[in-house]
Protein backbone atom coordinates (compact mmCIF):
# COMPACT_ATOMS: atom_id res chain seq x y z
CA UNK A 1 5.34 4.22 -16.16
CA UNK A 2 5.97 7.93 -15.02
CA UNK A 3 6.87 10.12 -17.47
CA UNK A 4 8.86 14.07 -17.18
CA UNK A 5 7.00 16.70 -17.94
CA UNK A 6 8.22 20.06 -18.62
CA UNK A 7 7.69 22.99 -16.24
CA UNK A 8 8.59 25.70 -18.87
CA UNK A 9 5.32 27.49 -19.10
CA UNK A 10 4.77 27.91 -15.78
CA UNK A 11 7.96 28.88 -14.73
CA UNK A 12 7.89 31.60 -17.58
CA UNK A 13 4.42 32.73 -16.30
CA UNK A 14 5.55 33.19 -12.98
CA UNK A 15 7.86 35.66 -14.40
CA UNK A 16 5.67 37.53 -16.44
CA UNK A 17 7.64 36.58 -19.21
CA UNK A 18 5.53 35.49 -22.90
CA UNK A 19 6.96 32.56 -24.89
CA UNK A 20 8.40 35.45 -27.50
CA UNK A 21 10.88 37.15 -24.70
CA UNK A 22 11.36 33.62 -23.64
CA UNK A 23 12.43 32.75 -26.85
CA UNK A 24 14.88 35.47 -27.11
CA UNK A 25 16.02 35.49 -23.82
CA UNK A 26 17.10 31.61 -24.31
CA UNK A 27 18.52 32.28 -27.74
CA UNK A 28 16.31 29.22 -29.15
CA UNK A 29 13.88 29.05 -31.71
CA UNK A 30 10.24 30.24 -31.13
CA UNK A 31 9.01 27.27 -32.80
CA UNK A 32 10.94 25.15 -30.51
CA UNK A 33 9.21 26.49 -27.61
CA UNK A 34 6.33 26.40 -29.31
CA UNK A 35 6.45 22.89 -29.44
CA UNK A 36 7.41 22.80 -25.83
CA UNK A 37 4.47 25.10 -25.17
CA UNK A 38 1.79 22.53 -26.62
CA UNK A 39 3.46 19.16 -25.21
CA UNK A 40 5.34 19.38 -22.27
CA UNK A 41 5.85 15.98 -22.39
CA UNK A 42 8.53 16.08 -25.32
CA UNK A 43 11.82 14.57 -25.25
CA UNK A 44 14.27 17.93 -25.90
CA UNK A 45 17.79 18.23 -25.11
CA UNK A 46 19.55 18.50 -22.42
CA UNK A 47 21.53 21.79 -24.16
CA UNK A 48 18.14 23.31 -24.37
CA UNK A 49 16.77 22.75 -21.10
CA UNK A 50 20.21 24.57 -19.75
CA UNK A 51 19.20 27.66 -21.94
CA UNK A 52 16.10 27.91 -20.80
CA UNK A 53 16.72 27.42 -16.92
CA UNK A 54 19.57 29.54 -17.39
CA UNK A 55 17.17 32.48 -19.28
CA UNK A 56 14.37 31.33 -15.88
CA UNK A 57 17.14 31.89 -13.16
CA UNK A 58 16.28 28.44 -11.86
CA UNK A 59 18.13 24.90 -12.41
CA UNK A 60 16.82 22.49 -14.89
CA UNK A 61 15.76 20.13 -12.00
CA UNK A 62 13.22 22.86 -11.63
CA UNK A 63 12.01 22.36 -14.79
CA UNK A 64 11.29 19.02 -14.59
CA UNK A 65 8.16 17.30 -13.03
CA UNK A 66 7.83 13.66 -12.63
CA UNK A 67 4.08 12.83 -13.88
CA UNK A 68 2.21 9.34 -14.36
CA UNK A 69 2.57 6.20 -11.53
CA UNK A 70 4.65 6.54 -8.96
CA UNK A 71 5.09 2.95 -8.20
C-alpha cells in the first residue's frame, strides 16, 4: 500500500527557512509542525497543508510525495 508523505521539511530547508519562521510564517502552531517535523507520514488537514504551501510559495501537490509500493 503506498502511503503520502510530507515534503514540509525539505521544502522549508530549501528556503533557508527553520521550523520557528515556518511556524509563524504559516500562522500554525509550532507544535503542529513539530509533529509534522518528526512523522511526515501524518494524516493533517487539508486547511493546513494550504498554509503551509501558501507560507513555501509552492502548491500543496508539492508537498506531497507518494512513498511505499507502487503497484
Amino acid at each position: 500500500m503506498a502511503t503520502l508523505r510530507l515534503r514540509v521539511r525539505e521544502e522549508a530547508e530549501k528556503q533557508g527557512l527553520n521550523m520557528a519562521q515556518l511556524a509563524r510564517k504559516a500562522d500554525i502552531d509550532q507544535r503542529t509542525l513539530r509533529r509534522i517535523y518528526r512523522d511526515p507520514t501524518q494524516e493533517i488537514s487539508t486547511h493546513v497543508l494550504a498554509k503551509l504551501a501558501t507560507a513555501l510559495g509552492v502548491t500543496p501537490a508539492d508537498l506531497l510525495e507518494m512513498i511505499g509500493d507502487k503497484q
